[in-house]
PDB file of N, CA and C in Angstrom:
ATOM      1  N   UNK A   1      -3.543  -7.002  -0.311  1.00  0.00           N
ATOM      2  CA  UNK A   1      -4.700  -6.328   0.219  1.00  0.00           C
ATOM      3  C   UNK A   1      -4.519  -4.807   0.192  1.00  0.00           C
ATOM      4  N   UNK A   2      -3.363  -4.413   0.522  1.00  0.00           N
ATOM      5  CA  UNK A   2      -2.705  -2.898   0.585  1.00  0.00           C
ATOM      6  C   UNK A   2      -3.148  -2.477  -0.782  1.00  0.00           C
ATOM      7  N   UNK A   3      -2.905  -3.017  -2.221  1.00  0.00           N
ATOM      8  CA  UNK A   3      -3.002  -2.648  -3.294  1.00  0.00           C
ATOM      9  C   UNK A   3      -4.545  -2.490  -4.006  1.00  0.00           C
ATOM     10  N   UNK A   4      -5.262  -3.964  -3.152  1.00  0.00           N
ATOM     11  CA  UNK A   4      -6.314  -3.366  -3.768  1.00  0.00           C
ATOM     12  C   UNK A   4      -6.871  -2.090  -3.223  1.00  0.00           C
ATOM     13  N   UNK A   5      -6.942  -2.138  -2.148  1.00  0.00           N
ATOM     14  CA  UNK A   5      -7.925  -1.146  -1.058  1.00  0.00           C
ATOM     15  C   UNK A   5      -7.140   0.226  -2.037  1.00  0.00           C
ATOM     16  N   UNK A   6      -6.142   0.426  -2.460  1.00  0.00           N
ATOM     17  CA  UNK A   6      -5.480   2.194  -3.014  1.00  0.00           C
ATOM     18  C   UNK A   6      -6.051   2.059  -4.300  1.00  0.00           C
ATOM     19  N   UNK A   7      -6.650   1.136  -5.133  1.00  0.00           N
ATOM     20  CA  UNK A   7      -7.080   0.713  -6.756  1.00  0.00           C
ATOM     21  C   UNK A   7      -8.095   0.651  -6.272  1.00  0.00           C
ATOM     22  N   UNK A   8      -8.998   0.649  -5.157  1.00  0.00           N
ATOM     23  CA  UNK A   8     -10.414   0.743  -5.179  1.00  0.00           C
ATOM     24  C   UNK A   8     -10.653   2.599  -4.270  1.00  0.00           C
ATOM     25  N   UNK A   9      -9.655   3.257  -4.011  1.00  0.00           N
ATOM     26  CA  UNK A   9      -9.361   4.358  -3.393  1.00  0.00           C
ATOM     27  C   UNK A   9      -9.839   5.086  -4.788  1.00  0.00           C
ATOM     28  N   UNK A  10      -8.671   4.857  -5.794  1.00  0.00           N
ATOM     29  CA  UNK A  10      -8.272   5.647  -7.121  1.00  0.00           C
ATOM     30  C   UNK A  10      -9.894   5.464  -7.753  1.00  0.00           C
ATOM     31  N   UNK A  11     -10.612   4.181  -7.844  1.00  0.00           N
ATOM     32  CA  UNK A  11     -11.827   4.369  -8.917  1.00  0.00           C
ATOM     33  C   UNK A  11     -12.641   5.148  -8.059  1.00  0.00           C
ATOM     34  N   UNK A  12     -13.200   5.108  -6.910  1.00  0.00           N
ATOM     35  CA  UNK A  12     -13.738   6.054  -6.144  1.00  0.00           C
ATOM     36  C   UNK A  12     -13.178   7.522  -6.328  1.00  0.00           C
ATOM     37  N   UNK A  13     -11.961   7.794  -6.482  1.00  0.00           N
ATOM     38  CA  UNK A  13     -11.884   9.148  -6.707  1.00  0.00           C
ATOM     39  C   UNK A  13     -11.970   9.662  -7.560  1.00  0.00           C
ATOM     40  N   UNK A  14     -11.865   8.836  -9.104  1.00  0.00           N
ATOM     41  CA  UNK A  14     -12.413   9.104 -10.067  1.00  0.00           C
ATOM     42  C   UNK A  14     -14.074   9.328 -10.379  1.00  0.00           C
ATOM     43  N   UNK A  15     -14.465   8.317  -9.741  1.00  0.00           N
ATOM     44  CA  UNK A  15     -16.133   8.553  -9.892  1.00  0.00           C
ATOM     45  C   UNK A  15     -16.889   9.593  -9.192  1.00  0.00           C
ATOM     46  N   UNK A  16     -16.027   9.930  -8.220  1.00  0.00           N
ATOM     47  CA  UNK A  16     -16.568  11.243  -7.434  1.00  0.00           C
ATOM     48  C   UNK A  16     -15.938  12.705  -8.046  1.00  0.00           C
ATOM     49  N   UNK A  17     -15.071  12.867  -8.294  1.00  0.00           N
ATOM     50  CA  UNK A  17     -14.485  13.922  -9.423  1.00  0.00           C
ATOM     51  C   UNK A  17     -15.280  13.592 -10.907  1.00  0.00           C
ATOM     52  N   UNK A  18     -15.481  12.676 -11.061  1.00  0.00           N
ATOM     53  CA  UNK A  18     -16.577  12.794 -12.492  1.00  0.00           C
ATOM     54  C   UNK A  18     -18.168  13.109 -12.533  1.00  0.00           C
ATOM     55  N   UNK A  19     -18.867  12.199 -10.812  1.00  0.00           N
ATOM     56  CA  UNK A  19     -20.169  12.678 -10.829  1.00  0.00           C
ATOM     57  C   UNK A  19     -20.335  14.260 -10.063  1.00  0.00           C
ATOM     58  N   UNK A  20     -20.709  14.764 -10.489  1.00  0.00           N
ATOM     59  CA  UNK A  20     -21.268  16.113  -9.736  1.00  0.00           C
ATOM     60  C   UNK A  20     -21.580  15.987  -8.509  1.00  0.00           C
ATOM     61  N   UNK A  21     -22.670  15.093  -8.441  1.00  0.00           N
ATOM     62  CA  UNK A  21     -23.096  14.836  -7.010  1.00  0.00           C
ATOM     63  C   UNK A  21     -22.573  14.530  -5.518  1.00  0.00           C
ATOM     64  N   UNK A  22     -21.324  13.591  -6.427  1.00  0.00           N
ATOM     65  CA  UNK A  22     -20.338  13.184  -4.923  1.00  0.00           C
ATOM     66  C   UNK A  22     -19.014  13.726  -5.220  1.00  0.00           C
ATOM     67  N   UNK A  23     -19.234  15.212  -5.562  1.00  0.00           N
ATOM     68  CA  UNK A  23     -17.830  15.686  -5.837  1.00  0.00           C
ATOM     69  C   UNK A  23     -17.044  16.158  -4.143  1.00  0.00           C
ATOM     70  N   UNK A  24     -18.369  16.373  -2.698  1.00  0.00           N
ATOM     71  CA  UNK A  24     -18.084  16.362  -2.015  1.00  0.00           C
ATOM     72  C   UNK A  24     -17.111  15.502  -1.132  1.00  0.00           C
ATOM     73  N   UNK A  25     -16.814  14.347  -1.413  1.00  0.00           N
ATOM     74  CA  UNK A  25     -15.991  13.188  -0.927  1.00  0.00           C
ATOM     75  C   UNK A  25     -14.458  12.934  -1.860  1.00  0.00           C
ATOM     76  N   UNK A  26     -14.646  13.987  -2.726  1.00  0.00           N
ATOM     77  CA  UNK A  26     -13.689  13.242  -3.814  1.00  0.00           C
ATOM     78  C   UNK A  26     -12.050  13.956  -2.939  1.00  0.00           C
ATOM     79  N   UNK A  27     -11.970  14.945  -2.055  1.00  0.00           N
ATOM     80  CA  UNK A  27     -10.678  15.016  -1.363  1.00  0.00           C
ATOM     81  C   UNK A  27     -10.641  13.921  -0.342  1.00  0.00           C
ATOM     82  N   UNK A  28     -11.389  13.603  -0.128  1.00  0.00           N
ATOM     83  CA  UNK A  28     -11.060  12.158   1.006  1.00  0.00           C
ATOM     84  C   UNK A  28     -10.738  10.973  -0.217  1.00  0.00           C
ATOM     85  N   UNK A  29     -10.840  11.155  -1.125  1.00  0.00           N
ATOM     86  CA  UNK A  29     -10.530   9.898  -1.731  1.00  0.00           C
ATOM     87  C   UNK A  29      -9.731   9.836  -2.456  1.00  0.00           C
ATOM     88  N   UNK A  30      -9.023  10.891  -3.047  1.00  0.00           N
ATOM     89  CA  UNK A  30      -7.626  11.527  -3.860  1.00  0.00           C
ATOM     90  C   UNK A  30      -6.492  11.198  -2.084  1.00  0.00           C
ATOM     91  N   UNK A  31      -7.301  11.411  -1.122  1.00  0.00           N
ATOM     92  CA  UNK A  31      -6.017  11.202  -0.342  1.00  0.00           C
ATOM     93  C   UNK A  31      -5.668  10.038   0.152  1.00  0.00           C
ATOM     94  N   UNK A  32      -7.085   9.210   0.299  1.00  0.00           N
ATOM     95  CA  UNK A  32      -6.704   7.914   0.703  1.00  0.00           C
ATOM     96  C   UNK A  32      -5.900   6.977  -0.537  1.00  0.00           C
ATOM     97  N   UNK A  33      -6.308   7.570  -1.685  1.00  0.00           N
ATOM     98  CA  UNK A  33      -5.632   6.932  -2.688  1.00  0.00           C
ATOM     99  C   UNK A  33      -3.856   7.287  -2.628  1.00  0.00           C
ATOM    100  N   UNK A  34      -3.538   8.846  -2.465  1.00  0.00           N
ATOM    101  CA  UNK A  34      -2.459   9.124  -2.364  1.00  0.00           C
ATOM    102  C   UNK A  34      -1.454   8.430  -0.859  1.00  0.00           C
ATOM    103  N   UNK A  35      -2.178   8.323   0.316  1.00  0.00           N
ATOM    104  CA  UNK A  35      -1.882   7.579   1.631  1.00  0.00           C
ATOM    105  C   UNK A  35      -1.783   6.006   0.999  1.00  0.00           C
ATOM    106  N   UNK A  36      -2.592   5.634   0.314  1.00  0.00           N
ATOM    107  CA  UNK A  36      -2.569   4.082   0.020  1.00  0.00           C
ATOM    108  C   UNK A  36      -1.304   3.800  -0.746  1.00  0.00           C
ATOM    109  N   UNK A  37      -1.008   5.256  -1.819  1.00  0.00           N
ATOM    110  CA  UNK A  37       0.166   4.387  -2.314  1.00  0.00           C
ATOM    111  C   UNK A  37       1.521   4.902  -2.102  1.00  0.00           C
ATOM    112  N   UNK A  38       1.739   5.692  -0.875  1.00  0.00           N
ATOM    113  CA  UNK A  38       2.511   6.030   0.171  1.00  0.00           C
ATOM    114  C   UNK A  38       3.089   4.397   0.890  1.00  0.00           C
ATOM    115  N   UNK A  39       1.981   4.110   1.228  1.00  0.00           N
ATOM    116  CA  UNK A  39       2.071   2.996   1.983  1.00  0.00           C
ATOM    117  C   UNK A  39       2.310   1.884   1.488  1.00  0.00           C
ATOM    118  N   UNK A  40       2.377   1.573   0.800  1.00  0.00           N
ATOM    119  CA  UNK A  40       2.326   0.297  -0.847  1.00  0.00           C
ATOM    120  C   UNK A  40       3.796   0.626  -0.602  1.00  0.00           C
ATOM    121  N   UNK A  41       4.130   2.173  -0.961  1.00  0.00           N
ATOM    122  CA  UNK A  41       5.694   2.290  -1.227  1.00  0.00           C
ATOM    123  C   UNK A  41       6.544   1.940  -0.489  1.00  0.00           C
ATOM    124  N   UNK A  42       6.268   2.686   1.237  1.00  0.00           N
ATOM    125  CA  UNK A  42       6.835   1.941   1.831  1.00  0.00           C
ATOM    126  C   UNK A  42       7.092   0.214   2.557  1.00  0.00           C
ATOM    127  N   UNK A  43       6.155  -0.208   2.263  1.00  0.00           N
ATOM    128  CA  UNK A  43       5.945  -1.642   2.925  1.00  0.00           C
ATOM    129  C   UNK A  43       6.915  -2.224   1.621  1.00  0.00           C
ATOM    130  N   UNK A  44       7.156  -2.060  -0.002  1.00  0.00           N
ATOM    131  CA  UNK A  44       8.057  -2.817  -0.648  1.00  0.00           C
ATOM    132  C   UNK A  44       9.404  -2.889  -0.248  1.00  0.00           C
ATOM    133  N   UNK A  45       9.335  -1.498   0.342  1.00  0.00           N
ATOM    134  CA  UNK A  45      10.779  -0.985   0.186  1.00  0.00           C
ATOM    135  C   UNK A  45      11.151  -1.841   1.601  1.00  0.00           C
ATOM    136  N   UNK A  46      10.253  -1.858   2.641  1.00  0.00           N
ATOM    137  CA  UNK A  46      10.907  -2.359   3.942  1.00  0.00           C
ATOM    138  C   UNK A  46      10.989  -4.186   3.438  1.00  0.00           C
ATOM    139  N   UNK A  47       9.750  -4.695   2.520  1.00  0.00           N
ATOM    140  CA  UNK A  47      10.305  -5.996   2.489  1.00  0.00           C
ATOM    141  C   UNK A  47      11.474  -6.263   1.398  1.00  0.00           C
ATOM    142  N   UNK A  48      11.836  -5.417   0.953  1.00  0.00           N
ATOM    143  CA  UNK A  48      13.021  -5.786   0.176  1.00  0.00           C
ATOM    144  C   UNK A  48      14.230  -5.772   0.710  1.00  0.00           C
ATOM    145  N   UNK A  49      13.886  -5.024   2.072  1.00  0.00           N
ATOM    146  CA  UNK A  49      15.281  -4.321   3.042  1.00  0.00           C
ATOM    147  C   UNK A  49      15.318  -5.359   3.761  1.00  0.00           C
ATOM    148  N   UNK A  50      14.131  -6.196   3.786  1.00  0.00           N
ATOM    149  CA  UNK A  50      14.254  -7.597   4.703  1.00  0.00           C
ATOM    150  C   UNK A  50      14.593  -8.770   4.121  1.00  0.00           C
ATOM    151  N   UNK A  51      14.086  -8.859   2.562  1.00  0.00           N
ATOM    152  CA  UNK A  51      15.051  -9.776   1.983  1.00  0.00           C
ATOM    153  C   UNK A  51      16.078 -10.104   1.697  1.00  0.00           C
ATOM    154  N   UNK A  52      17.014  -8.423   1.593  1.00  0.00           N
ATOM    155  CA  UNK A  52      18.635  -8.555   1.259  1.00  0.00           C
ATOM    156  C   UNK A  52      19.214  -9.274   2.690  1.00  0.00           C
ATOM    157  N   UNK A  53      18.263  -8.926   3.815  1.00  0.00           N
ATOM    158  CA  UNK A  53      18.853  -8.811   4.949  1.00  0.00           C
ATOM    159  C   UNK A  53      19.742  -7.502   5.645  1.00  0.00           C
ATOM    160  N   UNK A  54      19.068  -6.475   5.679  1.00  0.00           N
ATOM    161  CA  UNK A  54      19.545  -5.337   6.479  1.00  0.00           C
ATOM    162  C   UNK A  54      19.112  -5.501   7.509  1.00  0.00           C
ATOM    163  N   UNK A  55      19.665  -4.900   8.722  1.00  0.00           N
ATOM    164  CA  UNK A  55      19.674  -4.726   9.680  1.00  0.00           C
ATOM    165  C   UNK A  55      18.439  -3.835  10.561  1.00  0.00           C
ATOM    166  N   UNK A  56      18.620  -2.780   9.091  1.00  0.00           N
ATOM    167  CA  UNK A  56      17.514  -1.932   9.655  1.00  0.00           C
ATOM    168  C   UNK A  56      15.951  -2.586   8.988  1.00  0.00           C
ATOM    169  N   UNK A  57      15.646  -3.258   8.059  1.00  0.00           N
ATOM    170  CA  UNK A  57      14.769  -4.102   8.037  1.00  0.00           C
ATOM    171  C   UNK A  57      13.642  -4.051   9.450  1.00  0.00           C
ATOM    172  N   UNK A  58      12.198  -3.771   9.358  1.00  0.00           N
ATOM    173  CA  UNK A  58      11.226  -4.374  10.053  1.00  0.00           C
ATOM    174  C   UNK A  58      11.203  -5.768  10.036  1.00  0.00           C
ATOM    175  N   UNK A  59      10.941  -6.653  11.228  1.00  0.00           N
ATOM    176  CA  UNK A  59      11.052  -7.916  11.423  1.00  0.00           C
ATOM    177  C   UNK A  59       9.568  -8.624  11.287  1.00  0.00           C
ATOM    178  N   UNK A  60       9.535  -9.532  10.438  1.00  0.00           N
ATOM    179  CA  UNK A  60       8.297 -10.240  10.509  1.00  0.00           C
ATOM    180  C   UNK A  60       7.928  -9.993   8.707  1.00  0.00           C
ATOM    181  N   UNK A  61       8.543  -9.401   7.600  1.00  0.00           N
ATOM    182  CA  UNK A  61       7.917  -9.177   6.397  1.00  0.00           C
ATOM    183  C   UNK A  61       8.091 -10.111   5.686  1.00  0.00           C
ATOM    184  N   UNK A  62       8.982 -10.885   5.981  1.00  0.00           N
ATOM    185  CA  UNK A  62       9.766 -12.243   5.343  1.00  0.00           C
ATOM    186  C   UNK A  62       9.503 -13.767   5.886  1.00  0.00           C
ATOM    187  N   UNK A  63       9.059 -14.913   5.469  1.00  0.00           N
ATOM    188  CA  UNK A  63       8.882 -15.962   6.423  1.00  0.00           C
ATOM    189  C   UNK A  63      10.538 -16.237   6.929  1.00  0.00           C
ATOM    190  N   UNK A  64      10.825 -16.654   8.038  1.00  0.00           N
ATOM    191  CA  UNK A  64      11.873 -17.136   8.472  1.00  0.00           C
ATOM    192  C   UNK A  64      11.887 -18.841   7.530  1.00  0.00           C
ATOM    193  N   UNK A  65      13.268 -18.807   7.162  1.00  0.00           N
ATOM    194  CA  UNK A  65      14.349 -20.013   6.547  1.00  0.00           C
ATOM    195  C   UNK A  65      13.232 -21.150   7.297  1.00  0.00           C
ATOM    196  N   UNK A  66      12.939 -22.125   6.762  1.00  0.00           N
ATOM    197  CA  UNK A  66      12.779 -24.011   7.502  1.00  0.00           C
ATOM    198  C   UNK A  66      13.995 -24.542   8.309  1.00  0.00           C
ATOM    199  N   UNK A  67      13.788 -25.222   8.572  1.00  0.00           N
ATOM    200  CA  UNK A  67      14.775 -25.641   9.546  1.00  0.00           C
ATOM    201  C   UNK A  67      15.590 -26.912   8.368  1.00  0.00           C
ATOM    202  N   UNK A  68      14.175 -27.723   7.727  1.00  0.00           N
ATOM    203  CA  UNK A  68      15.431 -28.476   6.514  1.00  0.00           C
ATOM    204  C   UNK A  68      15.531 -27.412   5.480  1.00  0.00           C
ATOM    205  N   UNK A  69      15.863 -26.546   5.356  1.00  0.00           N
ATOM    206  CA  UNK A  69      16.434 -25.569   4.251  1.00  0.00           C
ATOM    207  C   UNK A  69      17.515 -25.713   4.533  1.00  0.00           C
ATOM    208  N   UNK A  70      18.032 -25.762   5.968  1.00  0.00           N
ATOM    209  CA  UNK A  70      19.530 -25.618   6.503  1.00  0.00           C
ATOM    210  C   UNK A  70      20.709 -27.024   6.026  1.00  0.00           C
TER     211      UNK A  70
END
């Protein structure tokens, strides 16, 4: 969901930097695009930090193990 919402950020900021008319909106939308994939960046990086299993890992990005996995 993170990815589309920054790929529907980016065509909006393109279409407003291309039409004349809505060139007024096009810094709100170069930034939400740039914030969107800020955020994309970090959320991989924390679930990958949760897959190796670090410590410093945010909790909850990973489903927890089954119980017959064990």
């Amino acid at each position: 969901m993170l990815a589309a919402g920054t790929v529907l950020f980016l065509v909006a900021a393109i279409l407003c930097t291309v039409v004349d008319s809505w060139s007024g909106a096009a810094p709100t939308c170069w930034a939400g695009t740039v914030l969107g994939a800020l955020g994309f960046g970090l959320f991989a990086l924390q679930r990958r930090a949760a897959r190796s299993g670090r410590r410093t890992a945010q909790k909850g990005l990973v489903a927890p193990p089954d119980a017959s996995d064990v």
